[in-house]
Protein backbone atom coordinates (compact mmCIF):
# COMPACT_ATOMS: atom_id res chain seq x y z
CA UNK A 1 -51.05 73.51 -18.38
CA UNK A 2 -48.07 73.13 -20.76
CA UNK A 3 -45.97 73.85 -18.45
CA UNK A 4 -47.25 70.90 -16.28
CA UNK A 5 -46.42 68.89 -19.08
CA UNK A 6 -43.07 70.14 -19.75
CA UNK A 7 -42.18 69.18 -16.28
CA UNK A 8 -43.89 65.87 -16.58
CA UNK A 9 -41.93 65.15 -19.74
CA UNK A 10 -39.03 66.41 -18.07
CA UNK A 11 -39.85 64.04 -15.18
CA UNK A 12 -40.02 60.83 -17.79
CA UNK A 13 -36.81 61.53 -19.58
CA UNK A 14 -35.13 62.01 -16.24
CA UNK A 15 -36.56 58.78 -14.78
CA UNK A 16 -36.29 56.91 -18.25
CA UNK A 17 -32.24 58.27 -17.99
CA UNK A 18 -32.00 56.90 -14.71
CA UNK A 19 -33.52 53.54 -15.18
CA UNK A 20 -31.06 53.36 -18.46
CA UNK A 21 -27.93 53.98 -16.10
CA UNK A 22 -28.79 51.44 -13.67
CA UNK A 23 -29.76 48.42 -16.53
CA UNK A 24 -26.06 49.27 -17.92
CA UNK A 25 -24.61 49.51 -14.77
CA UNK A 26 -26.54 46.17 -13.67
CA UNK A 27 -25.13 44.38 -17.36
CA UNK A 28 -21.69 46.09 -16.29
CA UNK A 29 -21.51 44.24 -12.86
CA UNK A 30 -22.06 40.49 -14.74
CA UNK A 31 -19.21 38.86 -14.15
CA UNK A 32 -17.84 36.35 -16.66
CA UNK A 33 -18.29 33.16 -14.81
CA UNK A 34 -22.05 34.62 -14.17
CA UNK A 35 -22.38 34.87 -17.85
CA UNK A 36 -20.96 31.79 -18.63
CA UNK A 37 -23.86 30.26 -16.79
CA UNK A 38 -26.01 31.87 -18.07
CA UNK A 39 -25.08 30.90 -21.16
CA UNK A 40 -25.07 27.22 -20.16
CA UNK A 41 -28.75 27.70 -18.93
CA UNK A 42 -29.80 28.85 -22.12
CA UNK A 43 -27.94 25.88 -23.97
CA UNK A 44 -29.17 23.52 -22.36
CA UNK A 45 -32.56 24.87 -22.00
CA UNK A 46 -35.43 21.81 -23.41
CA UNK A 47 -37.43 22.69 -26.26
CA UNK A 48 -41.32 22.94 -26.06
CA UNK A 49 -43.02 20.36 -23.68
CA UNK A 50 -43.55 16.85 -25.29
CA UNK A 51 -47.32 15.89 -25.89
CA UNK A 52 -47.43 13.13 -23.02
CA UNK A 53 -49.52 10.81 -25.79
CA UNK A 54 -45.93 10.93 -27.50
CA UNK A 55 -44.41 10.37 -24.96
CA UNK A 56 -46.56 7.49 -23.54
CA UNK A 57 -46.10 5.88 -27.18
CA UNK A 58 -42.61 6.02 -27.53
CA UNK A 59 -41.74 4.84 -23.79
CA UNK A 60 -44.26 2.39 -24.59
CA UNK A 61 -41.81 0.85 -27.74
CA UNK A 62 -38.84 1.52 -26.19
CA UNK A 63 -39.49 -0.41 -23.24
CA UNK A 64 -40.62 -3.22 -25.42
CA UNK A 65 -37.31 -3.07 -27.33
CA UNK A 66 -35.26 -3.05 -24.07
CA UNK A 67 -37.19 -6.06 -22.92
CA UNK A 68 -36.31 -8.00 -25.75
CA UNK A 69 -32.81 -6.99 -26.12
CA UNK A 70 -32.11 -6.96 -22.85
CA UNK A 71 -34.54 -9.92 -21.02
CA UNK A 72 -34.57 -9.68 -17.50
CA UNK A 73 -32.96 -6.71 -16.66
CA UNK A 74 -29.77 -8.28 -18.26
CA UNK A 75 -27.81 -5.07 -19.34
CA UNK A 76 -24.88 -3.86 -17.64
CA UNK A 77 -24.73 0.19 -18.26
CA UNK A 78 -27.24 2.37 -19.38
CA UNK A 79 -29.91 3.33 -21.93
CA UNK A 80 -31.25 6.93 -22.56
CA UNK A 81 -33.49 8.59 -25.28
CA UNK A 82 -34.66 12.31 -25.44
CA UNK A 83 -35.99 14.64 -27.73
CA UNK A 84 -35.20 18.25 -28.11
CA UNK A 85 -32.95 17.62 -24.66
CA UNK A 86 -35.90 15.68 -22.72
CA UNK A 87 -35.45 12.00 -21.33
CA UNK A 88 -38.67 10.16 -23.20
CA UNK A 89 -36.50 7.00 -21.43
CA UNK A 90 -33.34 5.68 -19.26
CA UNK A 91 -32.97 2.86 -17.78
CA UNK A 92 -29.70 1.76 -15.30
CA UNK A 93 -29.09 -1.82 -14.74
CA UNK A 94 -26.22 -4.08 -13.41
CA UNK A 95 -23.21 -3.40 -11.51
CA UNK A 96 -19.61 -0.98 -12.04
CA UNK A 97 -17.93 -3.29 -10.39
CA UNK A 98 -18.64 -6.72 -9.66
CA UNK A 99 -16.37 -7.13 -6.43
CA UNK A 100 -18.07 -3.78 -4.82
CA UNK A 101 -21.42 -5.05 -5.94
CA UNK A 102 -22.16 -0.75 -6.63
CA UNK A 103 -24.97 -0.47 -8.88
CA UNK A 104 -24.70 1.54 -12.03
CA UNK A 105 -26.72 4.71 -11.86
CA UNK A 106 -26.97 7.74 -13.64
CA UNK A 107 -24.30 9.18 -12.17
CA UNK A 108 -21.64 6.80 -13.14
CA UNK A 109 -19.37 7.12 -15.17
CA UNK A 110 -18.40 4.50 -17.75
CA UNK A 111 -15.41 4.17 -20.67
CA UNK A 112 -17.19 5.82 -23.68
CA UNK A 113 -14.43 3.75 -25.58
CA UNK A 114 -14.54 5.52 -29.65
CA UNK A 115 -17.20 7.62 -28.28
CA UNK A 116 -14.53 9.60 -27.28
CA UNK A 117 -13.80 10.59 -30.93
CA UNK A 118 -16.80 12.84 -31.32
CA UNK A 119 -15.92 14.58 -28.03
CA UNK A 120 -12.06 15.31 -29.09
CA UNK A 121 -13.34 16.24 -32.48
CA UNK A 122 -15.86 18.88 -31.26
CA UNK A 123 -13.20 20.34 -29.31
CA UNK A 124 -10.77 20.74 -32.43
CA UNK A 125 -13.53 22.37 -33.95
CA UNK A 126 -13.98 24.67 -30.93
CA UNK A 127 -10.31 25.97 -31.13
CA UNK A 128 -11.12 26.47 -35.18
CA UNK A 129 -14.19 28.43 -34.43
CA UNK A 130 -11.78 30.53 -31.93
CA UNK A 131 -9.11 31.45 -34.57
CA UNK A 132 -6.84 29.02 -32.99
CA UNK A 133 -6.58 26.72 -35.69
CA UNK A 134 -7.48 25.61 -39.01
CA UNK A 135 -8.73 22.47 -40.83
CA UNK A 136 -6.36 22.36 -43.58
CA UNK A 137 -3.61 23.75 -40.95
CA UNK A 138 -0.71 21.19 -41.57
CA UNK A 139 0.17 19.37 -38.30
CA UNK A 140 4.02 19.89 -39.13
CA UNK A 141 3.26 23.23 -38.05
CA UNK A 142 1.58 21.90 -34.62
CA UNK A 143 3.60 19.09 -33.48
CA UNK A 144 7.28 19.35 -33.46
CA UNK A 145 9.20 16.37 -35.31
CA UNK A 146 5.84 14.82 -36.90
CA UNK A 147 7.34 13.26 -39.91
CA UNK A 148 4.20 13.32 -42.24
CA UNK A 149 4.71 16.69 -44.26
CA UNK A 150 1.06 16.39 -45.97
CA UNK A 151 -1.11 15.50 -43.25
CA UNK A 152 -3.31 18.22 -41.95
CA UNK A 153 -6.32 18.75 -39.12
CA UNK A 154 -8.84 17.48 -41.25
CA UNK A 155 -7.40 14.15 -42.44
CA UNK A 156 -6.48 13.38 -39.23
CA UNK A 157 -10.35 14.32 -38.42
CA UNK A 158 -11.30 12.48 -41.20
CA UNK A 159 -9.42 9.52 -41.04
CA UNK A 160 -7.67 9.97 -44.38
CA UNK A 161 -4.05 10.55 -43.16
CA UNK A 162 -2.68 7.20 -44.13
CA UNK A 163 -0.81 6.68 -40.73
CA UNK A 164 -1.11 3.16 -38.90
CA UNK A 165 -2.53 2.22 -36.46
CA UNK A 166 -0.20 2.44 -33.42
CA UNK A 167 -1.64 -0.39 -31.44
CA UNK A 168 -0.21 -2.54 -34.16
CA UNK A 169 3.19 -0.80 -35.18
CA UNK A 170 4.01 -0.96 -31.37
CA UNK A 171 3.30 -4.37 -31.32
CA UNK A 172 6.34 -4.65 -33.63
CA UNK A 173 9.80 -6.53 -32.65
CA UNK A 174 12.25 -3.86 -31.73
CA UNK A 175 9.89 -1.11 -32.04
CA UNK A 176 8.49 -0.84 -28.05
CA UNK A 177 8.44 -2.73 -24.79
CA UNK A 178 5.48 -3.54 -23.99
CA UNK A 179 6.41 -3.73 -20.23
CA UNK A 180 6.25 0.10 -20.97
CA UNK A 181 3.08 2.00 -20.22
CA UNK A 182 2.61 3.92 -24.07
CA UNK A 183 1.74 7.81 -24.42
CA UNK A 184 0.65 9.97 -26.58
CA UNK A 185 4.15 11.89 -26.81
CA UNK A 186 5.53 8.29 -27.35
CA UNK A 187 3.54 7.65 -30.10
CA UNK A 188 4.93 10.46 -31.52
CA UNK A 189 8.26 9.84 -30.76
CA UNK A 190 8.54 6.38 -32.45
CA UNK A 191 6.60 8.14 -35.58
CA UNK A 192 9.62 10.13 -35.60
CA UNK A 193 12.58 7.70 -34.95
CA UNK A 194 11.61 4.60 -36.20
CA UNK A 195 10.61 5.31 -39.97
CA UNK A 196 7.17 4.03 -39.63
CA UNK A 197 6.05 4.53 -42.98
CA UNK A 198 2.11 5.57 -43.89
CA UNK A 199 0.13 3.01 -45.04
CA UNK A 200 -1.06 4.93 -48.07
CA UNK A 201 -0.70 8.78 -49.09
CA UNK A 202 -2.70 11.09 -47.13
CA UNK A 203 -6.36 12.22 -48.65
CA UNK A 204 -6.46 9.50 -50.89
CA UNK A 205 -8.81 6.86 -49.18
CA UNK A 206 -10.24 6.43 -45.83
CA UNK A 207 -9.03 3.84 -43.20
CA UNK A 208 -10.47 3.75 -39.60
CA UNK A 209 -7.03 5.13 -37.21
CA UNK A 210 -6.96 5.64 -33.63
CA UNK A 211 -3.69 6.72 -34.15
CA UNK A 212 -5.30 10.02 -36.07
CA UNK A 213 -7.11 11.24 -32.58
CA UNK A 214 -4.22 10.31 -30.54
CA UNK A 215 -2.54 13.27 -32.50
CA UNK A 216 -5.13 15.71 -32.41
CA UNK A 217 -5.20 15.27 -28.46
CA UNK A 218 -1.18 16.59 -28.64
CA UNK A 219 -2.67 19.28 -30.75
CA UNK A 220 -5.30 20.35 -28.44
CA UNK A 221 -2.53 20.61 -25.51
CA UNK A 222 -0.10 22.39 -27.83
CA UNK A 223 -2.95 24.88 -28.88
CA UNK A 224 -4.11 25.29 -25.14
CA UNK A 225 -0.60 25.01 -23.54
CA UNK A 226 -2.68 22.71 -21.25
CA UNK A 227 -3.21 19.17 -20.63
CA UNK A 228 -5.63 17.21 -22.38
CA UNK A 229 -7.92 16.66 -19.51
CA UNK A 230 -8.04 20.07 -18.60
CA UNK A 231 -8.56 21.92 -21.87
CA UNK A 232 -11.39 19.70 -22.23
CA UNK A 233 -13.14 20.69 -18.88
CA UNK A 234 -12.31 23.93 -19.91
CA UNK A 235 -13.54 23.57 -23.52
CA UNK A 236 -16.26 20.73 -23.28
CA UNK A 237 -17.13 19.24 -19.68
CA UNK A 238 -17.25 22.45 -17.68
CA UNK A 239 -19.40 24.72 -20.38
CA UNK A 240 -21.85 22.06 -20.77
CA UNK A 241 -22.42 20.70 -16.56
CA UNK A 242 -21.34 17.37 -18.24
CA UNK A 243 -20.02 16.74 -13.92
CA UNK A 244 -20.02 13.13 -13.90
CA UNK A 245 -17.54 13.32 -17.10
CA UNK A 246 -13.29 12.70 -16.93
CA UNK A 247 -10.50 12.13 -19.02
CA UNK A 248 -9.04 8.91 -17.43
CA UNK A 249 -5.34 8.83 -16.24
CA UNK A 250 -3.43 5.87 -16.19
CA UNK A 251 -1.67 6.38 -12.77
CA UNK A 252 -4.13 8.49 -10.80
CA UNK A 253 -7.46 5.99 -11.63
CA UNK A 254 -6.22 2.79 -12.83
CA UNK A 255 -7.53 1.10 -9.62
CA UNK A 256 -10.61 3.48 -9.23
CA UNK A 257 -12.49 3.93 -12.58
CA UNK A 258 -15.06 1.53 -13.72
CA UNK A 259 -14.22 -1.50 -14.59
CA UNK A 260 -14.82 -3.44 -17.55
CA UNK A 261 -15.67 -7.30 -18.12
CA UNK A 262 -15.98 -9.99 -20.61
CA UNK A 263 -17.35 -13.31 -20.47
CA UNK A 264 -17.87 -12.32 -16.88
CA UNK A 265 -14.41 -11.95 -16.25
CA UNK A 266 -13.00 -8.61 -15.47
CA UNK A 267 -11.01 -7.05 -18.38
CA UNK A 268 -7.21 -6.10 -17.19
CA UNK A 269 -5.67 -3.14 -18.53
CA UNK A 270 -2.61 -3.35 -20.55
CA UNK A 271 0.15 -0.98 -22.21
CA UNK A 272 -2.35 0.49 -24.37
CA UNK A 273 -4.75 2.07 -21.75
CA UNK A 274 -2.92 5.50 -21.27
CA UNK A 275 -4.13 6.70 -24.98
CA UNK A 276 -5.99 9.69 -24.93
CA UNK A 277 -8.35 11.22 -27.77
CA UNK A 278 -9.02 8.22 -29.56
CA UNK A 279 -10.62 6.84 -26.41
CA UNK A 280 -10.14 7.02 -22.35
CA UNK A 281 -13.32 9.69 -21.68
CA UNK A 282 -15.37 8.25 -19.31
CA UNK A 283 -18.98 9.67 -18.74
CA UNK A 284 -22.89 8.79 -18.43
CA UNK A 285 -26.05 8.97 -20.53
CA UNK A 286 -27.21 12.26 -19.28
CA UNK A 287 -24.12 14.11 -19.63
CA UNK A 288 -23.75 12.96 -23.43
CA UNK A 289 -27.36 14.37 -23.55
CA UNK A 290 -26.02 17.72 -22.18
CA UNK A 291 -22.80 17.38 -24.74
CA UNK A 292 -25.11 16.77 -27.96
CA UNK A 293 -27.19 20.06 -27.14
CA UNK A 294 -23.94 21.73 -26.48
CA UNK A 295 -23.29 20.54 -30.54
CA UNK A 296 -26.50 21.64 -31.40
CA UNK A 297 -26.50 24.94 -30.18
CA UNK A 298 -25.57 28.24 -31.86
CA UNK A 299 -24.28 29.39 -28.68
CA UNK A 300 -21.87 27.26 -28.19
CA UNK A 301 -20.47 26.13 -31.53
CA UNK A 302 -20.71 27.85 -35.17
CA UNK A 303 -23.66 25.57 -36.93
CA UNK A 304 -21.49 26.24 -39.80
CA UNK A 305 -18.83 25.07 -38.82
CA UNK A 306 -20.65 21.81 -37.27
CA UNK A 307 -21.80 21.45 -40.71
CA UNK A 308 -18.29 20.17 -41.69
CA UNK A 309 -18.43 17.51 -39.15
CA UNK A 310 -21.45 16.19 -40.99
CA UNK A 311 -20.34 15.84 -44.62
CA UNK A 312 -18.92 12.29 -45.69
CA UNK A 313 -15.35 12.24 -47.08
CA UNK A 314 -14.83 8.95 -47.83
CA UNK A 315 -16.52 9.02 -51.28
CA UNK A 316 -13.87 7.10 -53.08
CA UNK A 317 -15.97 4.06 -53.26
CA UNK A 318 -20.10 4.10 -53.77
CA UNK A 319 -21.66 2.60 -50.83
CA UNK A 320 -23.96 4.29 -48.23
CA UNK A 321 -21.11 3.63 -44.89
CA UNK A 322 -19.42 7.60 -44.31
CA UNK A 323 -17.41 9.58 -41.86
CA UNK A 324 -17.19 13.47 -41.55
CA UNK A 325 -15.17 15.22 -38.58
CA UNK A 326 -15.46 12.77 -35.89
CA UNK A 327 -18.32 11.26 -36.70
CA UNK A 328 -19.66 8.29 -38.67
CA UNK A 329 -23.20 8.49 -40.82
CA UNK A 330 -24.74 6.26 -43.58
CA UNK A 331 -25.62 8.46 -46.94
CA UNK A 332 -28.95 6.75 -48.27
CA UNK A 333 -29.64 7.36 -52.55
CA UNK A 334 -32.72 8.76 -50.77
CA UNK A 335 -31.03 11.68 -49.36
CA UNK A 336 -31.55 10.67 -45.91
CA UNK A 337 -28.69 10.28 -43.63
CA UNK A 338 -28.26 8.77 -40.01
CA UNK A 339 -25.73 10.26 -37.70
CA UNK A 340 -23.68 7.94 -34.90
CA UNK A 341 -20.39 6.37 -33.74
CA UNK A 342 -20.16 3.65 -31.97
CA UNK A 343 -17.14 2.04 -29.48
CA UNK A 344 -15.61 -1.00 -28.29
CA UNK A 345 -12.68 -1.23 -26.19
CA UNK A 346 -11.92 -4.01 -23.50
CA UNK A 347 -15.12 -5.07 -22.38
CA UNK A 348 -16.37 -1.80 -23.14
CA UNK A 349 -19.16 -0.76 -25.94
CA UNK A 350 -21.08 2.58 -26.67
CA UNK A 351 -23.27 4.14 -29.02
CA UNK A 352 -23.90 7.64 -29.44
CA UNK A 353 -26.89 8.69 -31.84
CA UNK A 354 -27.80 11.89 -33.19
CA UNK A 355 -30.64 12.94 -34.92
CA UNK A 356 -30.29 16.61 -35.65
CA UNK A 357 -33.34 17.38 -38.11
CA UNK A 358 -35.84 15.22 -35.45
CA UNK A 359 -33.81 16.73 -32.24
CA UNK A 360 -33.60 12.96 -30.77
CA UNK A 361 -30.72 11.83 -28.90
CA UNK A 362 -29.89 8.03 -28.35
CA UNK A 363 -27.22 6.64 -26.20
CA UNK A 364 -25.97 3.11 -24.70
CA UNK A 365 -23.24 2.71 -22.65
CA UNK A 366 -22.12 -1.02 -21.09
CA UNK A 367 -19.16 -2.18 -19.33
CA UNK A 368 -19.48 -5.82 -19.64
CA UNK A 369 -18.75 -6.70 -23.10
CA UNK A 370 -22.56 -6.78 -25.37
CA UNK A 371 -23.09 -6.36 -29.44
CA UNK A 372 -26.68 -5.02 -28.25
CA UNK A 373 -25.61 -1.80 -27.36
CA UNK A 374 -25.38 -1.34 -31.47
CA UNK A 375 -28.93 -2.04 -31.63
CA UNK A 376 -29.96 1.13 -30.60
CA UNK A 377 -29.99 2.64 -33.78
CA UNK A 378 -32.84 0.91 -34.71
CA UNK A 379 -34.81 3.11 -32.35
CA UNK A 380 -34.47 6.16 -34.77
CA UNK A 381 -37.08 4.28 -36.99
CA UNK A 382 -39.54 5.49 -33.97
CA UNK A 383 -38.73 9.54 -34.75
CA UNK A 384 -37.95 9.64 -38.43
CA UNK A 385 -38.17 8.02 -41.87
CA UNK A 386 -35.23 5.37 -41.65
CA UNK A 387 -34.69 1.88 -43.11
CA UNK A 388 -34.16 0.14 -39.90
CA UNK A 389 -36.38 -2.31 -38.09
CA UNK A 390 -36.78 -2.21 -34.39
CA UNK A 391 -36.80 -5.58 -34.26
CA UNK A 392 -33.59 -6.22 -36.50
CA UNK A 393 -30.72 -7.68 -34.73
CA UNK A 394 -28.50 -4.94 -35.84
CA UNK A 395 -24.21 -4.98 -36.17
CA UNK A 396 -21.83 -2.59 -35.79
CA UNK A 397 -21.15 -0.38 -38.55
């Protein structure tokens, strides 16, 4: 008798051995593109099924809200809410381009305009949270022959570099020929050779720049000894199936991307439009969703580190209005604080809310030139305790 058992012990350890081997051998033959999915599956994975009373509620004021905002189908782009990464609504209306008559659906793609901020800025945080850089990393160290010694990642994240804004120093007699399609690099370049001075000293107040994010693209490609576009599929798009998402470029989609319009005229594209980081990211409702739980998640970005992006550091002057690391917020007395950032370019708005402590995403994307798309905000009062009104007519912030 015990020596039945010693055998069938003998038996277990053997088997238990053998099913050990084969669950390391079977983690050993993952590869890393298998793994990378699989971590994108478990980012993106939706949070515990909605009550459908909730969910009949909210579609039920939502829809009410789009009506009146909106009456008769006007909008041209989209509308999406979802809560912990679950589409409570969308709605698609109106056409990309008016002489192709294609409708806008959730698959296309439209000019996120300053939108694009939050994306550059989360991948700047993703090359901090890989070693790669640092926030208070000066960019003389980055970018050869920048001429502002005190400048660093963070005020240009921040907006509190002091540099101008290079739509309007270009627009400057004798400074560049606006025949000339603009980059990045020339940007730069001009920064460099035509003593444009800063506008005040860097970290001392905060002033709105595109000219900030235009930098930190250069910085992403000189980190990633890649081009924008690509480090952020690599970094951003790819990681998080955001598929219907691009960086524009000037000379390969200038007569293919989505069109913009403005008093029902079709917006044309000028000097300007090459000007990456700042803007020029063109994507859809449901691939922002993806991006903001890519933010969210602990798997694919340090919480502590997104923390930073969410502290205001433009506290020189008392007033609720903010902006952290690529992102705007109002700072209530009452401790509560709303998340968003908002763009305009051409005939081109967006809004991008999110609402971390409810798990609510809002977004509204248009391509023919509407103040409504700001509205949106006031559908957080809906999932949380702010001092909107859904029924306000809302501004820009």
């Amino acid at each position: 008798m015990i020596f039945i058992k010693n055998v069938n012990i003998l038996h277990i350890l053997v088997f238990s051995a053998v099913i050990s081997s084969c669950n390391q051998k079977n983690k050993s033959e993952i590869t890393p593109e298998q793994q990378a999915k699989n971590t994108t599956t478990e980012i993106l994975k939706t949070g515990k099924k909605l009550d459908p009373k909730f969910v009949t509620s909210k579609t039920a004021s939502i829809a009410h809200f789009y009506k009146k905002n909106w009456p008769n189908n006007s909008m041209n782009g989209s509308i999406l809410v979802a809560k912990d990464g679950q589409i409570i609504y969308e709605k698609y209306n109106g056409v990309s381009n008016v002489s192709t008559k294609d409708s806008i659906t959730s698959t296309t793609p439209l000019h996120l305009a300053s939108v694009s901020k939050v994306i550059t800025a989360t991948a700047v945080l993703k090359l901090i949270d890989q070693k790669k850089l640092t926030l208070d990393q000066k960019v003389t160290t980055l970018l050869k022959n920048f001429p502002y010694p005190d400048i660093t990642v963070k005020t240009l994240l921040n907006h509190r570099s002091g540099m101008r804004n290079y739509a309007y120093f270009t627009a400057e007699k004798g400074v560049w020929d606006r025949h000339k399609i603009l980059s990045n690099q020339d940007i730069l370049n001009i920064m460099a050779t035509k003593d444009i001075k800063l506008e005040f000293k860097t970290d001392t107040r905060f002033t709105y720049c595109n000219t900030n994010f235009a930098m930190l693209a250069l910085i992403i490609e000189k980190v990633t000894a890649k081009k924008y576009e690509e480090a952020m599929k690599e970094l951003i798009f790819e990681p998080l199936n955001m598929n219907n998402t691009y960086v524009f470029d000037y000379e390969r989609d200038k007569d293919t991307a989505v069109p913009s319009y403005r008093n029902n005229r079709k917006v044309a594209l000028d000097y300007l439009d090459a000007i990456y980081g700042d803007k020029n990211i063109y994507s859809t409702a449901r691939d922002l969703l993806k991006f903001d739980q890519g933010r969210n998640s602990p798997l694919f970005f340090n919480p502590k580190l997104l923390n930073e992006a969410y502290i205001g550091y433009s506290n020189e002057h008392v007033g609720k209005n903010n902006y952290g690391l690529g992102m705007r917020m109002i700072n209530w007395p009452t401790g509560q604080n709303f998340y968003f950032h908002n763009g305009w370019w051409h005939g081109n708005t967006s809004s991008f809310i999110t609402l971390p402590i409810e798990g609510v995403t809002i977004i509204a994307l248009s391509n023919k030139f509407t103040r409504s798309t700001y509205k949106v905000r006031n559908l957080s009062v809906l999932f949380g305790d702010y001092p909107f009104k859904i029924d306000d007519d809302g501004k820009e912030e």
